[in-house]
PDB file of N, CA and C in Angstrom:
ATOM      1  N   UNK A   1      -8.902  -0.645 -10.089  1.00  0.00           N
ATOM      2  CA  UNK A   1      -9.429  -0.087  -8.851  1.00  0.00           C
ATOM      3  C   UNK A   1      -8.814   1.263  -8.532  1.00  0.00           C
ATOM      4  N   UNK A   2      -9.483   1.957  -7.944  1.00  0.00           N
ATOM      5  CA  UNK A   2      -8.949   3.308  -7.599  1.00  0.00           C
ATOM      6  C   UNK A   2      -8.172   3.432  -6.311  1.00  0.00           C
ATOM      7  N   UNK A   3      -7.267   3.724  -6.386  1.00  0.00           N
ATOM      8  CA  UNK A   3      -6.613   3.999  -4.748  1.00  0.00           C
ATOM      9  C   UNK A   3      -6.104   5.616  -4.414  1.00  0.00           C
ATOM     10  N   UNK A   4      -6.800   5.727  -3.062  1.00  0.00           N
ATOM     11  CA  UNK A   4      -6.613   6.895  -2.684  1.00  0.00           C
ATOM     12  C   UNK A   4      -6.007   7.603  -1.596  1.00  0.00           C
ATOM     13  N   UNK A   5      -5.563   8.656  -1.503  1.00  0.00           N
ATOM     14  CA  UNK A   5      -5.409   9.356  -0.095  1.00  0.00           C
ATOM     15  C   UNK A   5      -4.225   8.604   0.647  1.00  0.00           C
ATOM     16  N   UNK A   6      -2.888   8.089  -0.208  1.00  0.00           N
ATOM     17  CA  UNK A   6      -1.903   7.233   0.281  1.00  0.00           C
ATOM     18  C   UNK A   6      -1.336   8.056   1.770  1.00  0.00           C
ATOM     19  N   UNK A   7      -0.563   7.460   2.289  1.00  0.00           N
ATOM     20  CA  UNK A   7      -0.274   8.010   3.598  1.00  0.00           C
ATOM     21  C   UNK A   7       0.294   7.122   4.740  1.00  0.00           C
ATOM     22  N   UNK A   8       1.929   7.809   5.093  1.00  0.00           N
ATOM     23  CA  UNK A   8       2.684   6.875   5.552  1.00  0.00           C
ATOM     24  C   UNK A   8       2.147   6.777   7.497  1.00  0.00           C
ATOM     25  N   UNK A   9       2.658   5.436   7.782  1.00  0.00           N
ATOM     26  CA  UNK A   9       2.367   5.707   9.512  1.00  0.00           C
ATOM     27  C   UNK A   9       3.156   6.476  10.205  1.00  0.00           C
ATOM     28  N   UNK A  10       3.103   6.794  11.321  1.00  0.00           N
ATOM     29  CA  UNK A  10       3.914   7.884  12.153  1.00  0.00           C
ATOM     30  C   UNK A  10       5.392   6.977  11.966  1.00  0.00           C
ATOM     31  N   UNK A  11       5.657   5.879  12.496  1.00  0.00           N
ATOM     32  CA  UNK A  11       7.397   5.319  12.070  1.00  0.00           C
ATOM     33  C   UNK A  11       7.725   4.759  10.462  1.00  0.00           C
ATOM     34  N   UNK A  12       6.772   5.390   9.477  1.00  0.00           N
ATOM     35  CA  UNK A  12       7.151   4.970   8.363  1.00  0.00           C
ATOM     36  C   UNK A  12       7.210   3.256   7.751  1.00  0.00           C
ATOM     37  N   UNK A  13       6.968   2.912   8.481  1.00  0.00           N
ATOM     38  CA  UNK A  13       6.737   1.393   8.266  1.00  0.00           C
ATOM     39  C   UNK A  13       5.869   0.757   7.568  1.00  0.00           C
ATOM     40  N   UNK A  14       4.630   1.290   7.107  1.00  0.00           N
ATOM     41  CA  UNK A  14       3.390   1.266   6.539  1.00  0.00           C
ATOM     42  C   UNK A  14       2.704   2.427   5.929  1.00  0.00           C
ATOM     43  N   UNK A  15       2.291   2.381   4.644  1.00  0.00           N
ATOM     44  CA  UNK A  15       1.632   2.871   3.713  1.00  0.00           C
ATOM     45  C   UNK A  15       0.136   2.898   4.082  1.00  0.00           C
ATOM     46  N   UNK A  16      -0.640   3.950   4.370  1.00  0.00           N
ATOM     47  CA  UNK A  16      -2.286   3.147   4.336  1.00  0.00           C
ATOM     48  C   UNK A  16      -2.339   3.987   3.250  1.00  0.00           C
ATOM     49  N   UNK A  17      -3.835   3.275   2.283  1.00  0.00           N
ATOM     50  CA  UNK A  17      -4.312   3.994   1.564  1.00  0.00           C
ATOM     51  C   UNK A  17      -5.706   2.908   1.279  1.00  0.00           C
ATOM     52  N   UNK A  18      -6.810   3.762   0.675  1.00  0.00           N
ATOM     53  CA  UNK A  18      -8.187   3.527   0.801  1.00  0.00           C
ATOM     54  C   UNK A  18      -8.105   2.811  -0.732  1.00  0.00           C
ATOM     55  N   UNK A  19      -9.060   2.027  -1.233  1.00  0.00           N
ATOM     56  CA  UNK A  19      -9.335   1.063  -2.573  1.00  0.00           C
ATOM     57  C   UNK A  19     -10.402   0.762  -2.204  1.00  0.00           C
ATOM     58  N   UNK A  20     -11.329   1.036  -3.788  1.00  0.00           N
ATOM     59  CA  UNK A  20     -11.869  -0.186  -3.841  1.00  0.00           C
ATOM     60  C   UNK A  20     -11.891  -1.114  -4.759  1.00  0.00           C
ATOM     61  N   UNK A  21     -10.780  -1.970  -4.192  1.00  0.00           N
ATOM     62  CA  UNK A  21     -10.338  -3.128  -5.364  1.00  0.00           C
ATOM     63  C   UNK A  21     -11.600  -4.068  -5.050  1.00  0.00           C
ATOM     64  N   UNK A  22     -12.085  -4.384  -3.794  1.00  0.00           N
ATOM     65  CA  UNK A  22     -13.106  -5.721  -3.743  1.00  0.00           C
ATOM     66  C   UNK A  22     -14.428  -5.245  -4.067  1.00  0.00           C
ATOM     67  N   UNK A  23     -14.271  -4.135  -4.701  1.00  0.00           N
ATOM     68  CA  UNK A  23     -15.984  -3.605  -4.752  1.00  0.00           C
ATOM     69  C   UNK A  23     -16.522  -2.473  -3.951  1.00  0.00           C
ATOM     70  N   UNK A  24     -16.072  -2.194  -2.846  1.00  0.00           N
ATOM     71  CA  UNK A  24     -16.779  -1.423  -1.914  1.00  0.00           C
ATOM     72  C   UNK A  24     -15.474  -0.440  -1.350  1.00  0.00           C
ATOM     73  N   UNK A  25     -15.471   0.421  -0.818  1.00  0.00           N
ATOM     74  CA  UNK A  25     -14.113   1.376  -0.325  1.00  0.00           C
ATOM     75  C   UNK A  25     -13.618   0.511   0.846  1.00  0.00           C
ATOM     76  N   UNK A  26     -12.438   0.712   1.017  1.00  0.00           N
ATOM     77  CA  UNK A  26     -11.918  -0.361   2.588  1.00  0.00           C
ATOM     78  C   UNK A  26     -10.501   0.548   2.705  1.00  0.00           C
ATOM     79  N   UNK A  27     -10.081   0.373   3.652  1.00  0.00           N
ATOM     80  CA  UNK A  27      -8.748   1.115   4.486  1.00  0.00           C
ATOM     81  C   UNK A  27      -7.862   0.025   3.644  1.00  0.00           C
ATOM     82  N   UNK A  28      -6.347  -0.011   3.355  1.00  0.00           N
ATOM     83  CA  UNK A  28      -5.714  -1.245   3.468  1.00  0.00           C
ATOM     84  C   UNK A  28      -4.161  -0.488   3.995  1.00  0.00           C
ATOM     85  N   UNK A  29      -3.286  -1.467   4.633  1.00  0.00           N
ATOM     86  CA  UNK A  29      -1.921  -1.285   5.027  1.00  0.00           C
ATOM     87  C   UNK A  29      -0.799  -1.853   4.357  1.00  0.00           C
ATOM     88  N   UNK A  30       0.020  -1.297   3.848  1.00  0.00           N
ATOM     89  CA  UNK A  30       1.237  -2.325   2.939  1.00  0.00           C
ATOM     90  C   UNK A  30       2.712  -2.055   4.158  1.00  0.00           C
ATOM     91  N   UNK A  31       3.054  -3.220   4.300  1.00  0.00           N
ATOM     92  CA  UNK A  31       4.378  -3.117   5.029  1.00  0.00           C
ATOM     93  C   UNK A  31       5.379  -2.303   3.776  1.00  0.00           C
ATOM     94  N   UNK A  32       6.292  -1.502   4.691  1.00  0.00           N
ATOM     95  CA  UNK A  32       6.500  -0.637   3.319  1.00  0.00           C
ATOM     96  C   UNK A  32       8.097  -1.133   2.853  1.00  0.00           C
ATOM     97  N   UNK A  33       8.872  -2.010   3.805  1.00  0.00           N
ATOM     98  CA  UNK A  33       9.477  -3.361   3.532  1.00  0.00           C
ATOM     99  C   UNK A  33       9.468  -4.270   2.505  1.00  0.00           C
ATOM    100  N   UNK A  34       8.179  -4.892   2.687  1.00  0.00           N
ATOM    101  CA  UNK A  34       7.622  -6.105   1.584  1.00  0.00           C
ATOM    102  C   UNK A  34       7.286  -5.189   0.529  1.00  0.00           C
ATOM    103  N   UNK A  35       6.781  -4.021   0.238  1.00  0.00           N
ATOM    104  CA  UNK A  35       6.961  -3.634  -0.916  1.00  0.00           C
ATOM    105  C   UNK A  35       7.880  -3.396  -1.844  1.00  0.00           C
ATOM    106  N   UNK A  36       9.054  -2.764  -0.951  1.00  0.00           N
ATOM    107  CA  UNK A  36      10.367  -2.337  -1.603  1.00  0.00           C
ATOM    108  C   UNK A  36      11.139  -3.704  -2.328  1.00  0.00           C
ATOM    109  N   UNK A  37      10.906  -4.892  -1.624  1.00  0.00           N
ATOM    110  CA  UNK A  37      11.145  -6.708  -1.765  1.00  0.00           C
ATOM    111  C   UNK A  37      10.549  -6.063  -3.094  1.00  0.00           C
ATOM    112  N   UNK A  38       9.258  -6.544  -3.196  1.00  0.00           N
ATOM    113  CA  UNK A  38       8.379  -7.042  -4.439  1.00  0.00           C
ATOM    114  C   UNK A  38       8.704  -5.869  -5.441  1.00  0.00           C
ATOM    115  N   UNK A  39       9.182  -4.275  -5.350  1.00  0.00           N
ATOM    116  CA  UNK A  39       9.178  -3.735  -6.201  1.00  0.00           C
ATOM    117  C   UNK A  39      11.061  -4.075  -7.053  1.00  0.00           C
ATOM    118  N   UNK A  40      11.589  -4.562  -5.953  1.00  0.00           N
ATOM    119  CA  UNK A  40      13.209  -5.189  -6.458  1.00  0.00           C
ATOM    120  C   UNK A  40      12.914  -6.568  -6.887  1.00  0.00           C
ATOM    121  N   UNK A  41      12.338  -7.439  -6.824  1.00  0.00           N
ATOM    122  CA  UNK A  41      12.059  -8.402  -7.494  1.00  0.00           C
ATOM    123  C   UNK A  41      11.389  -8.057  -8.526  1.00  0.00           C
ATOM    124  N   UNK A  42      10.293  -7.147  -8.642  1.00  0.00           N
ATOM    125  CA  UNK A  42       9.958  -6.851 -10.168  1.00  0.00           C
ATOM    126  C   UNK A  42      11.322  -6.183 -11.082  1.00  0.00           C
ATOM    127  N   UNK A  43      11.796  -5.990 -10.764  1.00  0.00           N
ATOM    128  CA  UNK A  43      12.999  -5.027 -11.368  1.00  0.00           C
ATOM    129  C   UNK A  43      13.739  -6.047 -12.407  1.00  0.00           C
ATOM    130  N   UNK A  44      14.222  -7.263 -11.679  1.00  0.00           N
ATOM    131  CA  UNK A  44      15.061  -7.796 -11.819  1.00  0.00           C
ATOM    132  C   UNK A  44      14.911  -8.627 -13.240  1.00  0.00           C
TER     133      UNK A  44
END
């Protein structure tokens, strides 16, 4: 899927960026927390 146009919120807390992973374009939000988790658990 393509993801685009990443972009943090005004307190940095969240990532938005546009996909269309389900087929069609959609907004989505990543807590930018639970990512840093899941990108240190991939690490490991």
């Amino acid at each position: 899927p393509e993801r685009v146009s990443p972009m943090f919120s005004p307190d940095a807390q969240r990532i938005y960026f546009q996909s269309d992973r389900h087929g069609k374009q959609a907004l989505y939000a990543l807590h930018v927390e639970r990512l840093v988790e899941r990108i240190e658990e991939d690490s490991q």
